[in-house]
C-alpha atoms as a PDB file:
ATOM      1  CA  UNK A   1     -80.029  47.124 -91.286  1.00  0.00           C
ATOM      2  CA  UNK A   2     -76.896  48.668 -90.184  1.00  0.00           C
ATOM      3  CA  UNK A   3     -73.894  48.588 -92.669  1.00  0.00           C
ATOM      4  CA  UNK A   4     -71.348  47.432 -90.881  1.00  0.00           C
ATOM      5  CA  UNK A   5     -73.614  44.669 -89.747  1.00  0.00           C
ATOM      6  CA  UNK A   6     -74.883  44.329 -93.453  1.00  0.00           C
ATOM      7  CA  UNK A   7     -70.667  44.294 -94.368  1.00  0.00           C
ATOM      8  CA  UNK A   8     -70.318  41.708 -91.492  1.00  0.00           C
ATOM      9  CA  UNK A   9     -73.102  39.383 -92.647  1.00  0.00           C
ATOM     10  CA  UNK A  10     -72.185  39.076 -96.304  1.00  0.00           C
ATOM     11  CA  UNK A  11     -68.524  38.532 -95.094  1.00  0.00           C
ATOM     12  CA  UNK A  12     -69.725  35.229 -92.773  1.00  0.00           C
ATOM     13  CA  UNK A  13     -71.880  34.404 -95.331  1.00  0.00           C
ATOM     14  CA  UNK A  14     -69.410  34.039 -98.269  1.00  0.00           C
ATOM     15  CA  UNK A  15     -66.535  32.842 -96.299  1.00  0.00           C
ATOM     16  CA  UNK A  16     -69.588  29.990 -94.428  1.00  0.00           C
ATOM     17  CA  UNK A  17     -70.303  29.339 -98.244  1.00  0.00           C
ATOM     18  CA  UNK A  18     -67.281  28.753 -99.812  1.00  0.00           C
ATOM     19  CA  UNK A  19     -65.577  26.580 -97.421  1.00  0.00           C
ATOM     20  CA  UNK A  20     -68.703  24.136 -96.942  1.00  0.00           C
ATOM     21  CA  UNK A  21     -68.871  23.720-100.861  1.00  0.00           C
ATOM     22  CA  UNK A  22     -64.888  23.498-101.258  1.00  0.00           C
ATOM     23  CA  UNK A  23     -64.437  21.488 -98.439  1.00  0.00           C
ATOM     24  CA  UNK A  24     -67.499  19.247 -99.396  1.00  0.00           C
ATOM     25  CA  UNK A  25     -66.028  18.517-103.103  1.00  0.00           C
ATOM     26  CA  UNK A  26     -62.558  17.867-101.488  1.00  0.00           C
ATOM     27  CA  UNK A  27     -64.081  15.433 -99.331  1.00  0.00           C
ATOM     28  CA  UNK A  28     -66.317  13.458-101.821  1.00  0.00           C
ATOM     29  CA  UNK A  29     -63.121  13.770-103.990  1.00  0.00           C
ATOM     30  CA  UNK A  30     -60.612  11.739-101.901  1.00  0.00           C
ATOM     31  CA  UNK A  31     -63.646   9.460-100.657  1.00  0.00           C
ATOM     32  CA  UNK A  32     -64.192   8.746-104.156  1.00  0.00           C
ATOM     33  CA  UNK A  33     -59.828   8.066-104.694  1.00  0.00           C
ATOM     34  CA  UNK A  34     -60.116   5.890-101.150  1.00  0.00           C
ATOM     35  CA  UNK A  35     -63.033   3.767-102.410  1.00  0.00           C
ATOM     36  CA  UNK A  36     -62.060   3.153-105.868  1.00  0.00           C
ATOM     37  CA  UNK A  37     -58.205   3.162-106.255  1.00  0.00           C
ATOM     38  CA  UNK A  38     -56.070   0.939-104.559  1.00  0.00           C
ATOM     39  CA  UNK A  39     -53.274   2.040-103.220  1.00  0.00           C
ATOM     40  CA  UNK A  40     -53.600   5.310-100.903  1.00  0.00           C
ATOM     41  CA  UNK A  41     -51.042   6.652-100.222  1.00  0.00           C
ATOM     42  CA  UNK A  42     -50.896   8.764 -96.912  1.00  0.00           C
ATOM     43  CA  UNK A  43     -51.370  12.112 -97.992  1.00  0.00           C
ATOM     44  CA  UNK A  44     -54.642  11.046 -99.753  1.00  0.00           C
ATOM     45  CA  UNK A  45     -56.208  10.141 -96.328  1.00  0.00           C
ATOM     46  CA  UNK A  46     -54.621  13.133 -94.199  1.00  0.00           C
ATOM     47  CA  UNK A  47     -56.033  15.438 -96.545  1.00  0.00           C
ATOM     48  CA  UNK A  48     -59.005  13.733 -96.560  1.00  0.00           C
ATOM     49  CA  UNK A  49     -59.047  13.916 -92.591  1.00  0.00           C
ATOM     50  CA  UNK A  50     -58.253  17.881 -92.850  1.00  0.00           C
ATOM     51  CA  UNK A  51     -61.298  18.557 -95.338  1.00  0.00           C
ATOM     52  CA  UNK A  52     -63.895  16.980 -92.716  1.00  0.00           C
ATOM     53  CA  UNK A  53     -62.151  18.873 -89.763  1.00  0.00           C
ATOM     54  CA  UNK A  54     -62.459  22.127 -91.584  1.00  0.00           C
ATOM     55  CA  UNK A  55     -66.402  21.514 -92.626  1.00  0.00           C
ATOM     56  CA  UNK A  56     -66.938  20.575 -88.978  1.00  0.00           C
ATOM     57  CA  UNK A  57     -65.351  23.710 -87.865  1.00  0.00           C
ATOM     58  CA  UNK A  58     -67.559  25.581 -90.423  1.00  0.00           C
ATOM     59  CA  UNK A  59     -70.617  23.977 -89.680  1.00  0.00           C
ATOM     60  CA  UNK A  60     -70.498  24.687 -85.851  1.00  0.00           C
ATOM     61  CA  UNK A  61     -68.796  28.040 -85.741  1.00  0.00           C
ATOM     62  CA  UNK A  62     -69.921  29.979 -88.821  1.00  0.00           C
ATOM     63  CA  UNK A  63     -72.784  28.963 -89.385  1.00  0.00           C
ATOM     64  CA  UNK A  64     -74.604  29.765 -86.081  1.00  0.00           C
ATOM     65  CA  UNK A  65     -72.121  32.885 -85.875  1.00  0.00           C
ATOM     66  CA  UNK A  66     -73.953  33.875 -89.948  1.00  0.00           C
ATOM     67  CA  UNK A  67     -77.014  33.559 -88.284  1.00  0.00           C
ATOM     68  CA  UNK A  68     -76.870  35.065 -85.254  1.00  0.00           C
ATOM     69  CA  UNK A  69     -75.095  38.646 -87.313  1.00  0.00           C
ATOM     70  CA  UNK A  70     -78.301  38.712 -89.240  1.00  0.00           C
ATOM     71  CA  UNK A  71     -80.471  39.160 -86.396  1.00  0.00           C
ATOM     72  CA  UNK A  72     -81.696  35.536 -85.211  1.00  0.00           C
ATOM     73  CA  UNK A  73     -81.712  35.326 -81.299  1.00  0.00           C
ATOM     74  CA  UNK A  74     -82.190  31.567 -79.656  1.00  0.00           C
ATOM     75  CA  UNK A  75     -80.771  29.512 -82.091  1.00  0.00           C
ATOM     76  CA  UNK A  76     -79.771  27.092 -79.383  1.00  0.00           C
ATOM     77  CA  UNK A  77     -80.593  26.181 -75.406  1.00  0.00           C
ATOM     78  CA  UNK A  78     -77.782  25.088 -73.074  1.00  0.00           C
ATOM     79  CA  UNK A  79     -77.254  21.363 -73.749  1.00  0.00           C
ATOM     80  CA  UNK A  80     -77.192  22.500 -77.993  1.00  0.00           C
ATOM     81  CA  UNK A  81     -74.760  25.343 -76.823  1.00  0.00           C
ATOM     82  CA  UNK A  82     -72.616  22.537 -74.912  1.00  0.00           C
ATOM     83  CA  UNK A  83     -72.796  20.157 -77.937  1.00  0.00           C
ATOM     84  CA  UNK A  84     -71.927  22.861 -80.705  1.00  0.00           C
ATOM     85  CA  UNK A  85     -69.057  24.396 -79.013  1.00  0.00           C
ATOM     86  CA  UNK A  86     -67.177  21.256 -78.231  1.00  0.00           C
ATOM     87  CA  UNK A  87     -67.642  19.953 -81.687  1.00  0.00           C
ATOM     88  CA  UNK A  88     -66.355  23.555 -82.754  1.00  0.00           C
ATOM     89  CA  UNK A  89     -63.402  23.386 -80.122  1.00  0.00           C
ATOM     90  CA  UNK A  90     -62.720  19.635 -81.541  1.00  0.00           C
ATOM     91  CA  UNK A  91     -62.094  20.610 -85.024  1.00  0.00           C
ATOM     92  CA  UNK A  92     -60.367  23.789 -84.533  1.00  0.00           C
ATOM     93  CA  UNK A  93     -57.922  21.616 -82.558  1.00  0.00           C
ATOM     94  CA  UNK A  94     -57.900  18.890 -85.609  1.00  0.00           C
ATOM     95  CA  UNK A  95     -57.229  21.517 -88.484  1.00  0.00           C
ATOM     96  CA  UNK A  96     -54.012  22.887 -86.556  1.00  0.00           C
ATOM     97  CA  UNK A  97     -53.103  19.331 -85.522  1.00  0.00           C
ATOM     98  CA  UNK A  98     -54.207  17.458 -89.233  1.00  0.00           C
ATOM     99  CA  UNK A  99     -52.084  19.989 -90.977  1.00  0.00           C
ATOM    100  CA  UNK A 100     -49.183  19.419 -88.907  1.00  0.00           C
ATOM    101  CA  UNK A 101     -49.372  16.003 -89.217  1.00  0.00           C
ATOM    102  CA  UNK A 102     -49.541  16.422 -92.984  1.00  0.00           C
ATOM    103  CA  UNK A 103     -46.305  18.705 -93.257  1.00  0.00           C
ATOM    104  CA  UNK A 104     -44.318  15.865 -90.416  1.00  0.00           C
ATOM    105  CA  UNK A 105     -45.588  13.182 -92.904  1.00  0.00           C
ATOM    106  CA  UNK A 106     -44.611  14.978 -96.128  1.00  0.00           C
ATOM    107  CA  UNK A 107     -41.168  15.771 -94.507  1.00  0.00           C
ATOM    108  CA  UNK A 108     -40.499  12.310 -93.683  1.00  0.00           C
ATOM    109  CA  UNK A 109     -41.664  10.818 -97.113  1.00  0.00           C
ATOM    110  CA  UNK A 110     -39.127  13.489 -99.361  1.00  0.00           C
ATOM    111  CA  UNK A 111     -36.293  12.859 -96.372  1.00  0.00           C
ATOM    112  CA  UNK A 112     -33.164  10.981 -97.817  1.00  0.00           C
ATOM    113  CA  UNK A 113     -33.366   7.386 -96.379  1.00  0.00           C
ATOM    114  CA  UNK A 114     -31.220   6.655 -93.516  1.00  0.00           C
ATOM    115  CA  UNK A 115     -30.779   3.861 -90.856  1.00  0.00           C
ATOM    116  CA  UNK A 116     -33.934   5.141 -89.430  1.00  0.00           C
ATOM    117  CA  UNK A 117     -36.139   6.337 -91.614  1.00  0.00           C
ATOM    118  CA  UNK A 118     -35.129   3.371 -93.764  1.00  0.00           C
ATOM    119  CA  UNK A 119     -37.564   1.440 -91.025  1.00  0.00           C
ATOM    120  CA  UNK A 120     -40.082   4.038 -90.685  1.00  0.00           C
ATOM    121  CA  UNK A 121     -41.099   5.501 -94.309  1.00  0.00           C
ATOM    122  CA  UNK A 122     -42.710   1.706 -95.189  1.00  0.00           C
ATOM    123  CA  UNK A 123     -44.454   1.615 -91.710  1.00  0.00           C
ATOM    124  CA  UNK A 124     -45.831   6.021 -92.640  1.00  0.00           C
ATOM    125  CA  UNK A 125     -49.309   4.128 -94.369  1.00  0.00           C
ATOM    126  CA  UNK A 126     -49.894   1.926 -91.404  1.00  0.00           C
ATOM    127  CA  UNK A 127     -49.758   4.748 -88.814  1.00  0.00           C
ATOM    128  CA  UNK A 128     -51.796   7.122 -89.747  1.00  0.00           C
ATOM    129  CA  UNK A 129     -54.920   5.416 -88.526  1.00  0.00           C
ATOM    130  CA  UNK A 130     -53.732   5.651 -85.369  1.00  0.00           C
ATOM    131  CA  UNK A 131     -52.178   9.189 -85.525  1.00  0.00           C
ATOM    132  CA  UNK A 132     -55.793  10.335 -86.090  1.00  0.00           C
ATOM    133  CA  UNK A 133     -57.041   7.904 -83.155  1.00  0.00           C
ATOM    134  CA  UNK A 134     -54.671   9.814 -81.104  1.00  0.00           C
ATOM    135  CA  UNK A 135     -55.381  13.328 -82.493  1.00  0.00           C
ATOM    136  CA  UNK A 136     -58.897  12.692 -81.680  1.00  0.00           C
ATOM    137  CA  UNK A 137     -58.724  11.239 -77.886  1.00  0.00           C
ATOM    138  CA  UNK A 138     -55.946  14.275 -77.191  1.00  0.00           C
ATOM    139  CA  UNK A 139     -58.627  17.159 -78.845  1.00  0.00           C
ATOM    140  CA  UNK A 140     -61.395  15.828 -76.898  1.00  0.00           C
ATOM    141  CA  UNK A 141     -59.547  15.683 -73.545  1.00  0.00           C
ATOM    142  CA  UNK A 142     -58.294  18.941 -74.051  1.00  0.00           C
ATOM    143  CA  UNK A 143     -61.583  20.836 -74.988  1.00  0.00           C
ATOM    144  CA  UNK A 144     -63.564  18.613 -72.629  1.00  0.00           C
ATOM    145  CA  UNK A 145     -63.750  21.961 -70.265  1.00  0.00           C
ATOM    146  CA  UNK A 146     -65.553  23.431 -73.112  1.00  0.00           C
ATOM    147  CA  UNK A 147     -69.205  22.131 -72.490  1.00  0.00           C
ATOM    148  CA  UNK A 148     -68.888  22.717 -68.737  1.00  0.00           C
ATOM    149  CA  UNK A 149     -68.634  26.729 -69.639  1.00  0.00           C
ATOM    150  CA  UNK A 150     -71.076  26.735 -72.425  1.00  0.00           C
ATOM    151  CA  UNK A 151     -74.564  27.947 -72.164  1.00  0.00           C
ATOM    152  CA  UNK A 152     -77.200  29.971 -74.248  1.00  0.00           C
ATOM    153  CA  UNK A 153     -77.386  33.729 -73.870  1.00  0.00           C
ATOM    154  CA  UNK A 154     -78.917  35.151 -71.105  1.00  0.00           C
ATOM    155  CA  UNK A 155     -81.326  38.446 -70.763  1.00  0.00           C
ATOM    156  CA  UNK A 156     -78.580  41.667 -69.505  1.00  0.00           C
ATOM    157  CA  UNK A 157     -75.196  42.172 -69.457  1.00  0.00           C
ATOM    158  CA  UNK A 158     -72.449  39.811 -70.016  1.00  0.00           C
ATOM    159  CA  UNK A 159     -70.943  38.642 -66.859  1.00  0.00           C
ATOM    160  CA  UNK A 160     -66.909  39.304 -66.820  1.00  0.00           C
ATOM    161  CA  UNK A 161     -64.390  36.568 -68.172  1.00  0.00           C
ATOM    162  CA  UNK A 162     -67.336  35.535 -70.575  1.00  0.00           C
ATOM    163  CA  UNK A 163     -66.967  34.635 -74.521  1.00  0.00           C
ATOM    164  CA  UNK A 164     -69.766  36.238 -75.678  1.00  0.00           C
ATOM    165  CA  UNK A 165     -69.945  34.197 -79.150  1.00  0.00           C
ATOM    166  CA  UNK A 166     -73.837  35.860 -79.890  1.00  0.00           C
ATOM    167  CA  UNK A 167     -75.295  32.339 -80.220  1.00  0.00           C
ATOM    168  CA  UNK A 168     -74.044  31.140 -76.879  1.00  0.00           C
ATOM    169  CA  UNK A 169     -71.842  32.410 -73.830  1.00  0.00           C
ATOM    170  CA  UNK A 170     -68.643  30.495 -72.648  1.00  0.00           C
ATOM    171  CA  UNK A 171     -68.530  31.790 -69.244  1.00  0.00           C
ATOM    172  CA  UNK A 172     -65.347  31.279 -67.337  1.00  0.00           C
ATOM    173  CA  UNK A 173     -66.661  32.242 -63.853  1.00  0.00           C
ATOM    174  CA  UNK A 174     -63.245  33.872 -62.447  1.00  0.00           C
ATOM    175  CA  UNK A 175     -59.889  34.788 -64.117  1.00  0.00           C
ATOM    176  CA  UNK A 176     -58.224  31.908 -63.098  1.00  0.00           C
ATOM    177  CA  UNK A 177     -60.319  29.416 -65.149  1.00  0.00           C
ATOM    178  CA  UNK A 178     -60.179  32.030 -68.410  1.00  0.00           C
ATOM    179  CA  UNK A 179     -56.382  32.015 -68.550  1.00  0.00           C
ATOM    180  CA  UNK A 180     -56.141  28.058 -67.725  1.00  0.00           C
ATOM    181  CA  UNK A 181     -58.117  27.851 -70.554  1.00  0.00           C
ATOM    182  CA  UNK A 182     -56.676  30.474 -72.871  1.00  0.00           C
ATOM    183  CA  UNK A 183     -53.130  29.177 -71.960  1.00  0.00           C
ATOM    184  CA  UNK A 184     -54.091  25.519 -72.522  1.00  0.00           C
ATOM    185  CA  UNK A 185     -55.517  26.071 -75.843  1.00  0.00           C
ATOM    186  CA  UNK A 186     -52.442  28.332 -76.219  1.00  0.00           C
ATOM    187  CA  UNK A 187     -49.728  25.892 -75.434  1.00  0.00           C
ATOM    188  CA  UNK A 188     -51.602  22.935 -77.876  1.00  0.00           C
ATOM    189  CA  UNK A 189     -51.462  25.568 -81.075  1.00  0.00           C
ATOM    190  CA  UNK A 190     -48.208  26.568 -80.665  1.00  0.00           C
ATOM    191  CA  UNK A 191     -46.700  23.867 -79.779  1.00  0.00           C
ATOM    192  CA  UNK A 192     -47.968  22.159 -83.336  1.00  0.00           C
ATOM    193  CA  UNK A 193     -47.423  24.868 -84.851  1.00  0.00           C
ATOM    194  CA  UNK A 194     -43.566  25.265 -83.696  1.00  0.00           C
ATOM    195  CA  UNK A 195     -43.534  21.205 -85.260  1.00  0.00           C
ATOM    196  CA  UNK A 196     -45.138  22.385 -88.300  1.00  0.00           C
ATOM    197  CA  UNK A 197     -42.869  24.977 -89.382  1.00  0.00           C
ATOM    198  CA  UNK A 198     -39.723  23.050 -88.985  1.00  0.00           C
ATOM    199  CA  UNK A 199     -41.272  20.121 -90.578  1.00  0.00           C
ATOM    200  CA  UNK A 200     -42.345  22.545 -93.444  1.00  0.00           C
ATOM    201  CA  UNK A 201     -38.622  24.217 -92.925  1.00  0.00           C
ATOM    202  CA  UNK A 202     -37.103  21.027 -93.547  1.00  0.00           C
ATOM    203  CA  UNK A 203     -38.970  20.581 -97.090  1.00  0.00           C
ATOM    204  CA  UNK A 204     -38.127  23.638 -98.122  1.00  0.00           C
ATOM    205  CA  UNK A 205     -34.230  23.166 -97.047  1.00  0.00           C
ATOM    206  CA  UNK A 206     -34.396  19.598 -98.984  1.00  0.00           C
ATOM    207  CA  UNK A 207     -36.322  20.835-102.236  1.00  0.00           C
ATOM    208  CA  UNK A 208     -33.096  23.538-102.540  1.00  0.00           C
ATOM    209  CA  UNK A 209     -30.587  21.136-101.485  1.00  0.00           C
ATOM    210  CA  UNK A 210     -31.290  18.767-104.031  1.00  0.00           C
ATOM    211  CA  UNK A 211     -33.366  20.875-106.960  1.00  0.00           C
ATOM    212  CA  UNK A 212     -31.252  19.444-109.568  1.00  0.00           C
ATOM    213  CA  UNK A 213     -31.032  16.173-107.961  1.00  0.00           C
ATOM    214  CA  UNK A 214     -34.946  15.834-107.794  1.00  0.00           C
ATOM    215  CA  UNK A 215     -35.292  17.200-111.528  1.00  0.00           C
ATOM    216  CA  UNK A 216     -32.953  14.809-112.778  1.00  0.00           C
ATOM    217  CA  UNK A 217     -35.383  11.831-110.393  1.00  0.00           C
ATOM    218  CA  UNK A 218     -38.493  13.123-112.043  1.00  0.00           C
ATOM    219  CA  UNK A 219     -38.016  11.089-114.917  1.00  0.00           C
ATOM    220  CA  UNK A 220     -36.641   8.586-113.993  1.00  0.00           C
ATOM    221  CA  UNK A 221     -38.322   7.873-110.754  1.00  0.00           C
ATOM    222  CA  UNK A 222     -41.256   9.826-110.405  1.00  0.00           C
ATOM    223  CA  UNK A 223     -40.473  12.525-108.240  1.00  0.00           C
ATOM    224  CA  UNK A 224     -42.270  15.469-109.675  1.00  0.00           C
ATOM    225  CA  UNK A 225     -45.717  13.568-107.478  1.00  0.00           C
ATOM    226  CA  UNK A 226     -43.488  14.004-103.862  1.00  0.00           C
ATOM    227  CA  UNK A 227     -42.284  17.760-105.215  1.00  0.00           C
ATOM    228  CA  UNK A 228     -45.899  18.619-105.900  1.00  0.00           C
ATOM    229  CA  UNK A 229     -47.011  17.520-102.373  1.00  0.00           C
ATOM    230  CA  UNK A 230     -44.283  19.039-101.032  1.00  0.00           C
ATOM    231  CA  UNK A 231     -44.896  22.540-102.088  1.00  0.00           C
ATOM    232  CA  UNK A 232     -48.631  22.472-101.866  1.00  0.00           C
ATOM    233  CA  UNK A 233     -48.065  20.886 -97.859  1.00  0.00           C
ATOM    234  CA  UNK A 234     -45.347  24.099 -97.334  1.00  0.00           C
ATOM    235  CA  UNK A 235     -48.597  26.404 -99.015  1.00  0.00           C
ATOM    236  CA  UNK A 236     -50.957  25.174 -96.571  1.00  0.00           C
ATOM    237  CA  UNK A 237     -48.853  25.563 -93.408  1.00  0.00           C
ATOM    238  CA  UNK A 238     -47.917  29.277 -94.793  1.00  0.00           C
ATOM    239  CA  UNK A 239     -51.597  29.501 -95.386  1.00  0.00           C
ATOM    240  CA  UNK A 240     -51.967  28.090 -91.597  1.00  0.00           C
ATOM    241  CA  UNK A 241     -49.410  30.670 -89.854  1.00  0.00           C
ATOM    242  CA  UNK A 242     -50.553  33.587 -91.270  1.00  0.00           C
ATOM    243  CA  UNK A 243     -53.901  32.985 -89.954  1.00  0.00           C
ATOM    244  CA  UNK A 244     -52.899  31.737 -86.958  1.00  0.00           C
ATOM    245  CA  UNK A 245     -51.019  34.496 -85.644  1.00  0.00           C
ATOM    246  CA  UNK A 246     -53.948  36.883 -87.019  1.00  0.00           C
ATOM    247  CA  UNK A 247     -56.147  34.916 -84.488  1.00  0.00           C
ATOM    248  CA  UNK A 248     -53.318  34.300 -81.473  1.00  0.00           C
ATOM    249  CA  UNK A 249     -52.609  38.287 -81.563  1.00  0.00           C
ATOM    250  CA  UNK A 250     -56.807  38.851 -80.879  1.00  0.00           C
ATOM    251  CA  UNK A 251     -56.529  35.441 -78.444  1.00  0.00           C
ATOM    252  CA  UNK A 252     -53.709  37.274 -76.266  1.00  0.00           C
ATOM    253  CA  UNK A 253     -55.623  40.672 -76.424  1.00  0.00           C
ATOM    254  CA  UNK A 254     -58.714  38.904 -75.253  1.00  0.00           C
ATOM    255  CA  UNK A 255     -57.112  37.345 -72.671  1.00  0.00           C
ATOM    256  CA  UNK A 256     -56.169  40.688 -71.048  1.00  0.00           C
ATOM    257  CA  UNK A 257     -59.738  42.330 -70.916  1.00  0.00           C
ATOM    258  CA  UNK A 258     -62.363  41.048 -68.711  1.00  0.00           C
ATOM    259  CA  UNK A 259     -65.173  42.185 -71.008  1.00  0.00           C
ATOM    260  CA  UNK A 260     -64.360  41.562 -75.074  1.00  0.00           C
ATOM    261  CA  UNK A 261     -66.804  43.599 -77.328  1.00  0.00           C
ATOM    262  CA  UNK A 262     -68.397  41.560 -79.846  1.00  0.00           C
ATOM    263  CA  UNK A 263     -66.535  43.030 -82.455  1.00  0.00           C
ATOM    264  CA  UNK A 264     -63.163  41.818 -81.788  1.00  0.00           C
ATOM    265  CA  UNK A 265     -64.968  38.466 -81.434  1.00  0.00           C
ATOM    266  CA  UNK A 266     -66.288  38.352 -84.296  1.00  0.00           C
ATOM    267  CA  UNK A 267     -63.141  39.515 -86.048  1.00  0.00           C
ATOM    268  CA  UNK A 268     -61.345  36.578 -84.377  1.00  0.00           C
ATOM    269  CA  UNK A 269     -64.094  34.032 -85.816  1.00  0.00           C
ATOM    270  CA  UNK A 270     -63.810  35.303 -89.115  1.00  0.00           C
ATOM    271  CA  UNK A 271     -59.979  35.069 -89.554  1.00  0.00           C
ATOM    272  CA  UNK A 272     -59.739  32.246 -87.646  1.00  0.00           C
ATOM    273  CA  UNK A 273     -61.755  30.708 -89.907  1.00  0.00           C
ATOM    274  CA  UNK A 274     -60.164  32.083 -93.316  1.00  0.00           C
ATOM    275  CA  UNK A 275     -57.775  28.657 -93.144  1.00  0.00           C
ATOM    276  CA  UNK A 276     -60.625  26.326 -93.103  1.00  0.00           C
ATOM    277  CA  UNK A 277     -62.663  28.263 -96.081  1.00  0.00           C
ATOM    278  CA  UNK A 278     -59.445  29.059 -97.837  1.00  0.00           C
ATOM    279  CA  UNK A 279     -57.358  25.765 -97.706  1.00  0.00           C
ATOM    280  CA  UNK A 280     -59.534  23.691-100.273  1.00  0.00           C
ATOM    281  CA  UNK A 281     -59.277  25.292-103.204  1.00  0.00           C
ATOM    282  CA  UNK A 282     -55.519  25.474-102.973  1.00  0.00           C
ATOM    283  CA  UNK A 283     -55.855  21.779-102.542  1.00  0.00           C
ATOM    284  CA  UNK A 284     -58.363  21.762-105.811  1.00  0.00           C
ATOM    285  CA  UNK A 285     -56.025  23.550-107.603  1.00  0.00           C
ATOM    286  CA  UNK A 286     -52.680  21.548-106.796  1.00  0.00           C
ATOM    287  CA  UNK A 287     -53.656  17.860-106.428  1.00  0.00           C
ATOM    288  CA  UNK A 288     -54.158  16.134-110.038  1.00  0.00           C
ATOM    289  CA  UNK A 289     -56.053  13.403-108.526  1.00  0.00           C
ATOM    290  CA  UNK A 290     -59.033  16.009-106.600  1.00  0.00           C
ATOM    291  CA  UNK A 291     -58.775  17.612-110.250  1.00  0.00           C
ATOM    292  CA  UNK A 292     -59.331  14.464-112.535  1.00  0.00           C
ATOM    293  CA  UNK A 293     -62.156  13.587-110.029  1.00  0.00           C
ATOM    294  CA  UNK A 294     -63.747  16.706-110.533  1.00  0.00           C
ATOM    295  CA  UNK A 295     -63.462  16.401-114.100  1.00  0.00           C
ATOM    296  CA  UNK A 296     -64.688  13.245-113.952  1.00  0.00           C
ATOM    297  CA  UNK A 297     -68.083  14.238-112.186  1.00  0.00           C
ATOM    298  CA  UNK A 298     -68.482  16.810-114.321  1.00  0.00           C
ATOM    299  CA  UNK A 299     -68.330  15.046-117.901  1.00  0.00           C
ATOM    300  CA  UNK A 300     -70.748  12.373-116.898  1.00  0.00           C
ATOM    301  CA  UNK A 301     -72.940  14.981-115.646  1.00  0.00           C
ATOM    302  CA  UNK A 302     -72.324  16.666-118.611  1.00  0.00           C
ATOM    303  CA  UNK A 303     -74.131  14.207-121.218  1.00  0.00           C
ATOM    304  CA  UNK A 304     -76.546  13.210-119.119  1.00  0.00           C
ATOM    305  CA  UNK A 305     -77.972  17.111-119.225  1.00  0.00           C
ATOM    306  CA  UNK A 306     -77.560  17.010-123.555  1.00  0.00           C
ATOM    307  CA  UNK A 307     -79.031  13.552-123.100  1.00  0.00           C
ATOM    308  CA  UNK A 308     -82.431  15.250-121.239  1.00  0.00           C
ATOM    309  CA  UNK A 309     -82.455  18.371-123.293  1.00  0.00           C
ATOM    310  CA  UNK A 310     -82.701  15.983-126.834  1.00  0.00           C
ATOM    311  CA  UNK A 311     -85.635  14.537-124.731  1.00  0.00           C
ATOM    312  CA  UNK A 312     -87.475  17.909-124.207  1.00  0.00           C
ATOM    313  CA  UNK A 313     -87.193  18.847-127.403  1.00  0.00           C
END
């Protein structure tokens, strides 16, 4: 085996790894905090929400892409091709949009109350439900092009203005449908990601404004819980940003070439994908309740190992 294709394979297959356990732990984590405590408080379930989108954009993008660098051909016909990269285009749109929900929703909750937000901060639990409801119905009308352009790979050459993904082949027929679509997608990331950063702007502005302020709350009020959030939501939209423009500055390249090589799509997979992989264990490592559940699990599991190993012996 080649080494670059060796290099490439190991790289899918760690980052494919990772992010399907971390995301998998965050996600049994908060179901666990959802099903037993009882109050949840908003950022429990968004982060919750973001966790799933991120192992469903792992599961149907690197995955088959980890498979396909090592060699296996036909992993899917048309209609699986047409199933895998809608779910794929569904919860790339849901990370983007779940974490910019997450930084509006943090920005809100820290916000001084006002004559507005005095209404709206005890209504923030009651509309997330429907936030997601929302998220979901505008993803899937958006991406609904996607299964209409997907098919497995054909014997030859690529045909021009065609995503050649190695498991599959979104082929956009003519130029006109490739920068529709490229400009679509385009318009939905930045446009959430323009909210984002001045939701994320306006924590940071707020934690500076009123440092002291919020130190001298801490005790008295709790306040070092909303700081916490606060900084690890700002963390995961820097996180966010820095991939995204990694992948938008391949997008916009790929939108200019008829034909892209397979290694610049590739590339774009595997940093596009560094968010999703990445994004959990900052979420491990800053939220006390993910932490005591982990804890938890692994104390009872704990005796229950000395308990069989007595037994054995």
């Amino acid at each position: 085996m080649d080494l670059c294709v060796t290099i490439k394979g190991v790289s899918f297959l760690l980052q494919t790894g990772m992010g399907i356990f971390g995301n998998s732990v965050v996600l049994l984590a908060y179901a666990n905090i959802i099903c037993t405590e009882p109050k949840v408080l908003p950022v429990d379930l968004i982060l919750c929400h973001l966790a799933f989108a991120n192992l469903m954009l792992l599961l149907t993008r690197c995955i088959p892409q980890t498979m396909t660098v090592f060699g296996l051909k036909d992993l899917l016909n048309d209609p699986g091709c047409k199933v895998v990269i809608y779910a794929y285009r569904i919860g790339r749109a849901l990370s983007v949009c779940i974490t910019c929900m997450l930084s509006v929703f943090q920005a809100v909750t820290i916000a001084p109350a006002g004559p507005r937000l005095s209404r709206l901060k005890p209504a923030l639990p009651s509309l997330v439900l429907p936030t997601f409801a929302v998220l979901w119905f505008l993803n899937m009308a958006i991406c609904i092009a996607a299964p209409f352009f997907s098919m497995a790979p054909r014997n030859g050459t690529v045909p021009a203005f065609t995503l050649n993904l190695g498991f599959c082949h979104v082929d956009f027929r003519d130029n006109l449908s490739y920068v529709i679509n490229g400009v679509a997608v385009s318009v939905r990331d930045f446009a959430f990601v323009a909210l984002m950063l001045g939701s994320s702007g306006y924590i940071l502005l707020l934690l500076h404004r009123h440092s002291r302020k919020v130190r001298g709350m801490r005790r008295s009020h709790g306040g070092g819980a909303e700081t916490r959030a606060a900084k690890t939501v700002v963390t995961l939209v820097v996180l966010y940003v820095f991939f995204f423009g990694i992948d938008n500055v391949i997008w916009i390249y790929m939108l200019t070439v008829a034909k892209v090589s397979p290694v610049v799509a590739d590339m774009r997979v595997f940093f596009s994908s560094c968010y999703a992989s990445l994004s959990p264990y900052f979420i491990i490592s800053s939220n006390k309740k993910v932490k005591a559940k982990i804890v938890c699990a692994a104390e009872q599991d704990q005796p229950s190992a000395e308990t069989q190993e007595s037994s054995d012996k």
